[in-house]
PDB file of N, CA and C in Angstrom:
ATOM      1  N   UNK A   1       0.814  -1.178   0.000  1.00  0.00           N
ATOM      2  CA  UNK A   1       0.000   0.000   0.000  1.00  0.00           C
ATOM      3  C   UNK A   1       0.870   1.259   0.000  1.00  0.00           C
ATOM      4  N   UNK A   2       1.755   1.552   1.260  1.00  0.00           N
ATOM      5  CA  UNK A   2       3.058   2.407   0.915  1.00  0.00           C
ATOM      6  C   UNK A   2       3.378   2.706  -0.952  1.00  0.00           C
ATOM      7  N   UNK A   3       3.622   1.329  -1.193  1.00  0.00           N
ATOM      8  CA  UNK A   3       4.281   1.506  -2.719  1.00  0.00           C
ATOM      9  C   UNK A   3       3.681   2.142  -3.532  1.00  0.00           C
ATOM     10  N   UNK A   4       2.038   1.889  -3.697  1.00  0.00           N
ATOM     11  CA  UNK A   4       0.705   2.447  -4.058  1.00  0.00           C
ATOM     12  C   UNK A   4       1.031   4.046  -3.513  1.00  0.00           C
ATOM     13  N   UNK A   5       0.764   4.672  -2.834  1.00  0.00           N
ATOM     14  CA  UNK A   5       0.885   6.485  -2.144  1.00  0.00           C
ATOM     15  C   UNK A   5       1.947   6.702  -2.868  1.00  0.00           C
ATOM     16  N   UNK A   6       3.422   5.908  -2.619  1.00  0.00           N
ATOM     17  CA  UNK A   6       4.859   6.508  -3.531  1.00  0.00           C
ATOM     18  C   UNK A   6       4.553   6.633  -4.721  1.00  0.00           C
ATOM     19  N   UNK A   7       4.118   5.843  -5.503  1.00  0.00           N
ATOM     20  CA  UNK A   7       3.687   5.975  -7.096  1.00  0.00           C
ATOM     21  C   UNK A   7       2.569   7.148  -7.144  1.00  0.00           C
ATOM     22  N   UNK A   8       1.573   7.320  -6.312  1.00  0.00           N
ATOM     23  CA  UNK A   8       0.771   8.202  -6.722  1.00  0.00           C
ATOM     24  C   UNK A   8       0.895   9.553  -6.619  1.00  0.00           C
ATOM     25  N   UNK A   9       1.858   9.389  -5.635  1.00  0.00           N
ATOM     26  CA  UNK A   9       2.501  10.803  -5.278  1.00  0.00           C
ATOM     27  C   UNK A   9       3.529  11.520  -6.343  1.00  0.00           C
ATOM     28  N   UNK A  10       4.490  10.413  -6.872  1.00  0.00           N
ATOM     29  CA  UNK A  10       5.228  10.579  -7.348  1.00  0.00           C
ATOM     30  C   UNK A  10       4.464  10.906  -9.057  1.00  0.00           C
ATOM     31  N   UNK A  11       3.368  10.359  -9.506  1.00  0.00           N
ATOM     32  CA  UNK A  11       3.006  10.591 -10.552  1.00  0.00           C
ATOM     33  C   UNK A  11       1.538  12.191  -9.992  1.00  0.00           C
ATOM     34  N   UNK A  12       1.334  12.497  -9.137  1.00  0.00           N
ATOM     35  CA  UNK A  12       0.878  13.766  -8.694  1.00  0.00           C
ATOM     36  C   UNK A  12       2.038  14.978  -8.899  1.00  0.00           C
ATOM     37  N   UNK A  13       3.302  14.428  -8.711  1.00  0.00           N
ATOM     38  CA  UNK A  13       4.546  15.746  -8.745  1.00  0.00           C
ATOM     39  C   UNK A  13       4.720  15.808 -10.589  1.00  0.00           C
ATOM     40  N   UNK A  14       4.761  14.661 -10.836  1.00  0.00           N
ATOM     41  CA  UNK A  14       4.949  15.181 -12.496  1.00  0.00           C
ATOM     42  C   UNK A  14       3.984  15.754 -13.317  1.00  0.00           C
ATOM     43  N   UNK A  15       2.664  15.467 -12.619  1.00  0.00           N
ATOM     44  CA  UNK A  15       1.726  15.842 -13.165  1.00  0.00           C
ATOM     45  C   UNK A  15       1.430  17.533 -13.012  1.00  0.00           C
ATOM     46  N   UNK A  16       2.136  17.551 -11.839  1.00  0.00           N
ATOM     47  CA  UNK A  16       1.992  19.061 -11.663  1.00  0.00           C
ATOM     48  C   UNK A  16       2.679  20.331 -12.183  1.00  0.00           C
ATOM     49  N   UNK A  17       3.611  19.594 -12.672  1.00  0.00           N
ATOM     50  CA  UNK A  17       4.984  19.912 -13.285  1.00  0.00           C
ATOM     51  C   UNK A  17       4.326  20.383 -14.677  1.00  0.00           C
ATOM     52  N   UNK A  18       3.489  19.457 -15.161  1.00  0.00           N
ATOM     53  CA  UNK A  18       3.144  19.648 -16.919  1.00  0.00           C
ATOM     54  C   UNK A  18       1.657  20.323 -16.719  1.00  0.00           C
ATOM     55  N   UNK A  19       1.054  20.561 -15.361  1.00  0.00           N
ATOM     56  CA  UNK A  19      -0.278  21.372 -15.186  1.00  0.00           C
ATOM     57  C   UNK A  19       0.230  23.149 -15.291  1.00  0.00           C
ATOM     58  N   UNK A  20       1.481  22.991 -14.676  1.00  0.00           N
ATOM     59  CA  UNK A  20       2.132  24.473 -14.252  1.00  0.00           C
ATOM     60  C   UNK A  20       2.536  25.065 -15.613  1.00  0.00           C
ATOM     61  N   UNK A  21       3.126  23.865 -16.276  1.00  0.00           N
ATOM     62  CA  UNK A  21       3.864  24.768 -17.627  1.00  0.00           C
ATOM     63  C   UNK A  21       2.083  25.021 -19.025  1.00  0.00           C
ATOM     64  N   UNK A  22       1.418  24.256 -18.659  1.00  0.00           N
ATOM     65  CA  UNK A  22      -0.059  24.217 -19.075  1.00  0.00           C
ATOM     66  C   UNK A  22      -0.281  25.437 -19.165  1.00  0.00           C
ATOM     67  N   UNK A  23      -0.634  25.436 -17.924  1.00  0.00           N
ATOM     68  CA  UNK A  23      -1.694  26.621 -17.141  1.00  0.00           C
ATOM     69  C   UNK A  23      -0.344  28.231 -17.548  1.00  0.00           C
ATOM     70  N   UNK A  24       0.469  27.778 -17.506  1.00  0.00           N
ATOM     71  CA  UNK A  24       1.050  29.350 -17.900  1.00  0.00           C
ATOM     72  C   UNK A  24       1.015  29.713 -19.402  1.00  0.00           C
ATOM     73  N   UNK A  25       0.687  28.273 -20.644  1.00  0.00           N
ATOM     74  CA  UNK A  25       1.155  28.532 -22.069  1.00  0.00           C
ATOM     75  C   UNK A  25      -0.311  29.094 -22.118  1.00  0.00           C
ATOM     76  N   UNK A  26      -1.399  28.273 -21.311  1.00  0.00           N
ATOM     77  CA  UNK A  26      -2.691  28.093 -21.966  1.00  0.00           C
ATOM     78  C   UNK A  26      -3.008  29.977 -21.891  1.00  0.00           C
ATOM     79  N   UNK A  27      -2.502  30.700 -20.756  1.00  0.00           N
ATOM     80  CA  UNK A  27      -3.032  31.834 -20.162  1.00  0.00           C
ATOM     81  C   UNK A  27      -3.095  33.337 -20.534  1.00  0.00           C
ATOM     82  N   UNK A  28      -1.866  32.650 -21.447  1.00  0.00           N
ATOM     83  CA  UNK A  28      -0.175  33.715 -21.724  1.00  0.00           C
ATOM     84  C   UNK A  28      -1.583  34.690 -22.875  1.00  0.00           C
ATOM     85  N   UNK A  29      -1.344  36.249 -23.137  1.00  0.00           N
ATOM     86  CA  UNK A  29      -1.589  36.811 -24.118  1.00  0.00           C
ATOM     87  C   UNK A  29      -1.107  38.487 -24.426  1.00  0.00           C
ATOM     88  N   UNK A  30      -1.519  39.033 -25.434  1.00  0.00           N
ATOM     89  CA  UNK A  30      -0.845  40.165 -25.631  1.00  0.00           C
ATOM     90  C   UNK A  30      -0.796  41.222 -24.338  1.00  0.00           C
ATOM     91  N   UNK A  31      -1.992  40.609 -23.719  1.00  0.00           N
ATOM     92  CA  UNK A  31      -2.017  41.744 -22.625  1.00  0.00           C
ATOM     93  C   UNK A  31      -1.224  41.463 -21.664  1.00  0.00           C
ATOM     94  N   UNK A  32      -0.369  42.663 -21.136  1.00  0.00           N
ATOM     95  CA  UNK A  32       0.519  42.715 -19.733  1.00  0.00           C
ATOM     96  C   UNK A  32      -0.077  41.910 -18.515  1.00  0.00           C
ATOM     97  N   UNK A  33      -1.221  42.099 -17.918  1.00  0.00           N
ATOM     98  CA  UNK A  33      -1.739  42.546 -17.230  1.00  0.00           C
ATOM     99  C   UNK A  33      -2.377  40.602 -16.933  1.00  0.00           C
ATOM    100  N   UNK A  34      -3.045  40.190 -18.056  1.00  0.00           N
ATOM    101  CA  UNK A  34      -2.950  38.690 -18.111  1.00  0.00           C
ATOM    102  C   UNK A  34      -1.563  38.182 -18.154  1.00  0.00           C
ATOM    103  N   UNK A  35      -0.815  38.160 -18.975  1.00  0.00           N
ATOM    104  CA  UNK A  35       0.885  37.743 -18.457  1.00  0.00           C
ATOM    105  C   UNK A  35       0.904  37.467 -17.417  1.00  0.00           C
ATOM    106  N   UNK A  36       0.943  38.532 -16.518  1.00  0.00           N
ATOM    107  CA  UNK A  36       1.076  38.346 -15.445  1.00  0.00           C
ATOM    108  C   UNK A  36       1.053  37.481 -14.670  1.00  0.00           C
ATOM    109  N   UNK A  37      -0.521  37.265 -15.073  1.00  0.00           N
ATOM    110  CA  UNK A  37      -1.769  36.645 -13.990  1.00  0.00           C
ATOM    111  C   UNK A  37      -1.124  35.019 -13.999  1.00  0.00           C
ATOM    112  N   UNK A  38      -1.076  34.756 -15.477  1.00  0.00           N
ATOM    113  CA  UNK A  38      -0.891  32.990 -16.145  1.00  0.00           C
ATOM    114  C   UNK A  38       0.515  33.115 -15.279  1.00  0.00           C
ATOM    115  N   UNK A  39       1.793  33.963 -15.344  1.00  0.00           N
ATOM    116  CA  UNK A  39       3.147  33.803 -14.366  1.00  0.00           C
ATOM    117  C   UNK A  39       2.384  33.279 -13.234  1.00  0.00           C
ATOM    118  N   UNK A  40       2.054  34.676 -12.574  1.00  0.00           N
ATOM    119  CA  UNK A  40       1.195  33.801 -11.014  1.00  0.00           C
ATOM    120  C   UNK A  40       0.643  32.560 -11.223  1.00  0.00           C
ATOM    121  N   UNK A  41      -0.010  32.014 -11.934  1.00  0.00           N
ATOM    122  CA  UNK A  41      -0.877  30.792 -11.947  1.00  0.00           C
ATOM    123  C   UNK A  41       0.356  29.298 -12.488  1.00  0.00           C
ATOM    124  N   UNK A  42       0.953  30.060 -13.187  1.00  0.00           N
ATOM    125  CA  UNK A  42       2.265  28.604 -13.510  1.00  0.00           C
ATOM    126  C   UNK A  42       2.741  28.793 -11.840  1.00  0.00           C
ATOM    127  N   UNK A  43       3.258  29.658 -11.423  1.00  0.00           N
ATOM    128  CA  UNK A  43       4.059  29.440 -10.428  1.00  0.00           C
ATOM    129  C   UNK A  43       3.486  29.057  -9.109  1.00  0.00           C
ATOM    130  N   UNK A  44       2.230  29.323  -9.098  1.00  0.00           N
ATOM    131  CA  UNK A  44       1.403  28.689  -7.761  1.00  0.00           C
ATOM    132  C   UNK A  44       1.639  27.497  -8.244  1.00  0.00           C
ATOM    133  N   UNK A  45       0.770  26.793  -9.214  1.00  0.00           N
ATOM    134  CA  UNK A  45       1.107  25.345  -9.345  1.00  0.00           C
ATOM    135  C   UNK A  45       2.479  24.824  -9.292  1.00  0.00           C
ATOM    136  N   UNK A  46       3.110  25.523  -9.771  1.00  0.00           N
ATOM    137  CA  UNK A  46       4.644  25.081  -9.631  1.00  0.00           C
ATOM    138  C   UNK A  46       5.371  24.713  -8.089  1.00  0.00           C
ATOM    139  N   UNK A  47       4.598  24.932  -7.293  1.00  0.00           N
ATOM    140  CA  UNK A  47       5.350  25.235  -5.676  1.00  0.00           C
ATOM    141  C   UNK A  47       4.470  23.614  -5.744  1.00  0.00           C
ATOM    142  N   UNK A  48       3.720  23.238  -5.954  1.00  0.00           N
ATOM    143  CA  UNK A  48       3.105  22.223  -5.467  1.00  0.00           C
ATOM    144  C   UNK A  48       4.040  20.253  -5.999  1.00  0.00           C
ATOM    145  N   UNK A  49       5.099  20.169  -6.623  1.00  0.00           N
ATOM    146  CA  UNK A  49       5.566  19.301  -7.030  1.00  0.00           C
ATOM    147  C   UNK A  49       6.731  19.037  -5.940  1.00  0.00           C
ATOM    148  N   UNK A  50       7.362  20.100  -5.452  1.00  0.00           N
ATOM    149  CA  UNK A  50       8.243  19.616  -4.301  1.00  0.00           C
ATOM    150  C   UNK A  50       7.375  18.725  -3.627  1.00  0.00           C
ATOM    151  N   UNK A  51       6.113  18.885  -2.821  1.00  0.00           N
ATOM    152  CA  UNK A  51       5.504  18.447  -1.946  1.00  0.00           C
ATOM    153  C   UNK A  51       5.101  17.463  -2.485  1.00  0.00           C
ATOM    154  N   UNK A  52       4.845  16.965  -3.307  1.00  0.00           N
ATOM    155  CA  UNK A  52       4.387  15.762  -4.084  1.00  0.00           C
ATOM    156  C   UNK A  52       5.569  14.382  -4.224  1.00  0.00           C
ATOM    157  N   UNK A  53       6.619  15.285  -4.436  1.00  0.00           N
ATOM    158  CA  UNK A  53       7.903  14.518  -4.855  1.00  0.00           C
ATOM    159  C   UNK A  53       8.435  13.917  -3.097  1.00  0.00           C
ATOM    160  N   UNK A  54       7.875  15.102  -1.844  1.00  0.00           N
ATOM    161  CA  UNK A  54       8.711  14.672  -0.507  1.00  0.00           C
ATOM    162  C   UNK A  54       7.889  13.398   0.045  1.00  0.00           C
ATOM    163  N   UNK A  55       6.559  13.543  -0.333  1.00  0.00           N
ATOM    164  CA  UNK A  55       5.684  12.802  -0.015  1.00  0.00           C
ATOM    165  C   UNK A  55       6.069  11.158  -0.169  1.00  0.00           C
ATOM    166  N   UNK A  56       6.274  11.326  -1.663  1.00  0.00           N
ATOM    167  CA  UNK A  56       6.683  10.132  -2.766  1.00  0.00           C
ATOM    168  C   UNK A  56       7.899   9.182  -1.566  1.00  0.00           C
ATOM    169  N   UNK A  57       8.927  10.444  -1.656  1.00  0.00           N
ATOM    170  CA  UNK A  57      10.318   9.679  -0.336  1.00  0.00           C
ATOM    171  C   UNK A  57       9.865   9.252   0.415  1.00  0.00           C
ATOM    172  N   UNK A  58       8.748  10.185   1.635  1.00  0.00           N
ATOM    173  CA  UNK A  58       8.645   9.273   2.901  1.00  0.00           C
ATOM    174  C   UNK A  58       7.765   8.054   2.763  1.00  0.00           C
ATOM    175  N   UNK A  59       6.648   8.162   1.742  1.00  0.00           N
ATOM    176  CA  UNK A  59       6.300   6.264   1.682  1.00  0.00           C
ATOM    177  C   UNK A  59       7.135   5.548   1.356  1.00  0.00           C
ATOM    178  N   UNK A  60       7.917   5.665   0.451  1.00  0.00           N
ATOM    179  CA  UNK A  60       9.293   4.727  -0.016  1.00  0.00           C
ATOM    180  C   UNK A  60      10.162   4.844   1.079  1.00  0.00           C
ATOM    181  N   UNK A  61       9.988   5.496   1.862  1.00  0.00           N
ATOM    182  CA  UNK A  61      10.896   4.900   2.713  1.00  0.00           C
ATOM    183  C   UNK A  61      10.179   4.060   4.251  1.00  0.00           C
ATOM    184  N   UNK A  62       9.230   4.456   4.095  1.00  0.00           N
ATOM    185  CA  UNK A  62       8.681   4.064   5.413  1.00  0.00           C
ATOM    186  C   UNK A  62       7.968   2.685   5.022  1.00  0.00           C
ATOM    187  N   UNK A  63       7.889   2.122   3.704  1.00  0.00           N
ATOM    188  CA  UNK A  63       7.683   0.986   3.113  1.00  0.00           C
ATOM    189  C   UNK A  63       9.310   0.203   3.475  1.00  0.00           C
ATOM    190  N   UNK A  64      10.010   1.000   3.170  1.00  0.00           N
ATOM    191  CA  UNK A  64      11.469   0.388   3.971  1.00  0.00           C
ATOM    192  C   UNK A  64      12.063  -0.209   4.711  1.00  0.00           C
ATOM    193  N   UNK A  65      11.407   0.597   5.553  1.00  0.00           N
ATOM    194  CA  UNK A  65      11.964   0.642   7.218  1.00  0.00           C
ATOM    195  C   UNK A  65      10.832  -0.190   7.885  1.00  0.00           C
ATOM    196  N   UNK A  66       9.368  -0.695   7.087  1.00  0.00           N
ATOM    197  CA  UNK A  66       8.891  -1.858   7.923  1.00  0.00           C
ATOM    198  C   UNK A  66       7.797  -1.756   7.770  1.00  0.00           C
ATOM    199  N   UNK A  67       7.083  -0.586   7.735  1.00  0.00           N
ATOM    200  CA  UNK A  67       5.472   0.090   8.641  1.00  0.00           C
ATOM    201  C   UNK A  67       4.878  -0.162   7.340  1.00  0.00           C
ATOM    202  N   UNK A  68       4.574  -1.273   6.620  1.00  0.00           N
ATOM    203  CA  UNK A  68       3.493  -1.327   5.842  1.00  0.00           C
ATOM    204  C   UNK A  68       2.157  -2.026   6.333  1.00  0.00           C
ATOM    205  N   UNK A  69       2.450  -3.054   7.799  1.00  0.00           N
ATOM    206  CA  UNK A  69       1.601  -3.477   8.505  1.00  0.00           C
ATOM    207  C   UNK A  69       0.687  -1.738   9.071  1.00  0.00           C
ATOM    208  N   UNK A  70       1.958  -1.061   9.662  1.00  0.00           N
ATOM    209  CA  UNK A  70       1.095  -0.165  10.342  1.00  0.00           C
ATOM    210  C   UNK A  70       0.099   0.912   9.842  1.00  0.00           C
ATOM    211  N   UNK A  71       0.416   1.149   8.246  1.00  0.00           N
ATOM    212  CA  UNK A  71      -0.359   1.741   7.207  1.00  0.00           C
ATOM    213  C   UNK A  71      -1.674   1.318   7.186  1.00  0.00           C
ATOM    214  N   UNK A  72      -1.251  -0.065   6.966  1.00  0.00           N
ATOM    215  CA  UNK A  72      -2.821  -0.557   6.530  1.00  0.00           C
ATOM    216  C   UNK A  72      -3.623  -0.794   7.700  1.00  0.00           C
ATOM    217  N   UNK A  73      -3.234  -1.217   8.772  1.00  0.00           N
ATOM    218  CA  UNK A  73      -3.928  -0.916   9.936  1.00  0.00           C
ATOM    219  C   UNK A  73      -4.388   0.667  10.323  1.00  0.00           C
ATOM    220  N   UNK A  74      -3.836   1.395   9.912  1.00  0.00           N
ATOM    221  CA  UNK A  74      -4.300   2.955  10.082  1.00  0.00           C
ATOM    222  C   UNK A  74      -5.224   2.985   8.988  1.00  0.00           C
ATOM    223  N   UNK A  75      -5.080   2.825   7.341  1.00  0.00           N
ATOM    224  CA  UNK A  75      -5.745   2.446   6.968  1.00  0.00           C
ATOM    225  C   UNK A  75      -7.620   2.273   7.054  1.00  0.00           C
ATOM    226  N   UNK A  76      -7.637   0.720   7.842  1.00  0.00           N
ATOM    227  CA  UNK A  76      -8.429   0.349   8.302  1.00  0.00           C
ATOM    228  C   UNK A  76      -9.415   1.191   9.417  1.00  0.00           C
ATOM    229  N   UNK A  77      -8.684   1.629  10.201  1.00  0.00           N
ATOM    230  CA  UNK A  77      -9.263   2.425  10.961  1.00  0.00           C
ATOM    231  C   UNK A  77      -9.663   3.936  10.397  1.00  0.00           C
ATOM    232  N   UNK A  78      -8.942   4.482   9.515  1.00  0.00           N
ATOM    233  CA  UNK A  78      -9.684   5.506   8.849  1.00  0.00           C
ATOM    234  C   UNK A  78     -10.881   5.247   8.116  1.00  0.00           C
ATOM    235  N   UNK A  79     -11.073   3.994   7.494  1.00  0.00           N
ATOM    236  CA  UNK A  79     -12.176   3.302   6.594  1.00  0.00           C
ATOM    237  C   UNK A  79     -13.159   3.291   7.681  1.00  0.00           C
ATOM    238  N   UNK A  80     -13.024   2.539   8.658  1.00  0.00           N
ATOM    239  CA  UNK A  80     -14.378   2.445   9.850  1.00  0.00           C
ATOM    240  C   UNK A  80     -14.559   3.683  10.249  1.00  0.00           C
ATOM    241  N   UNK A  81     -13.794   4.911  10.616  1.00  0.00           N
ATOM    242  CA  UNK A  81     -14.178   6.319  10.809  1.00  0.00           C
ATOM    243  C   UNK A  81     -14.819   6.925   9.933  1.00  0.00           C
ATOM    244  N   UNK A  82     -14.664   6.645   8.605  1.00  0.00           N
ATOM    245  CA  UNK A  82     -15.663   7.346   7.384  1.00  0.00           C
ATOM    246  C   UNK A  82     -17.104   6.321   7.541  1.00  0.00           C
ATOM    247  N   UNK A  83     -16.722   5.078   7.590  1.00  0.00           N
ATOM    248  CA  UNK A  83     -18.680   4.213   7.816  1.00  0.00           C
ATOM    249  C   UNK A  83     -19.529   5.056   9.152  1.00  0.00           C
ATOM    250  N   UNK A  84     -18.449   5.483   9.657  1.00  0.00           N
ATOM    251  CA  UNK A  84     -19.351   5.946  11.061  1.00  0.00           C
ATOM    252  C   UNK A  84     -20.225   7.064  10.864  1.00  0.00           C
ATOM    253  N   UNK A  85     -19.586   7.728   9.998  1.00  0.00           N
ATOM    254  CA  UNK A  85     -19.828   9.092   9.737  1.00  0.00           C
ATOM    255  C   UNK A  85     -20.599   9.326   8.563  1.00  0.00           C
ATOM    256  N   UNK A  86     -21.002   8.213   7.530  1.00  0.00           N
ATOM    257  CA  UNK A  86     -21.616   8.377   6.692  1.00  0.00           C
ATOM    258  C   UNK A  86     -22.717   8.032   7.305  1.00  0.00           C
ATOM    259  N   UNK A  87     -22.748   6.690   8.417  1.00  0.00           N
ATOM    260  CA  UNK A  87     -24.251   6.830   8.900  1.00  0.00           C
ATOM    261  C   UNK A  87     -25.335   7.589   9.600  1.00  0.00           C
TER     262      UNK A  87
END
């Protein structure tokens, strides 16, 4: 399950990577004033792939070091906290 979060994380950071350079081509136009705006908007998204990519490390590593029992047991208990709450 660990391995599952590392991959998804890790394909969330690249994805964000090609949303950022997106969102700035898609935005871009003669006007200054939009320029701008699409800069701001690549670069907000842009801050968001570090965090995606640190994420990615600590499941790969904490898949490592042992705790894949303790995942899925947390897991589990988050699953019975959402049945509780849907009822």
């Amino acid at each position: 399950m660990l391995d599952k979060l590392g991959y998804l994380a890790t394909g969330l950071g690249l994805s964000s990577i090609a949303a950022s350079v997106a969102a700035w081509y898609k935005e871009k136009t003669d006007d200054e004033a939009e320029n701008a705006h699409a800069e701001r908007t690549g670069i907000f998204i842009g801050l968001w792939p570090q965090t995606f990519f640190a994420l990615a490390i600590i499941f790969f590593k904490l898949r490592e070091m042992g705790h894949e029992k303790d995942a899925e047991r947390l897991m589990k208990r988050l699953e019975k906290k959402i049945n509780e709450v849907k009822k």
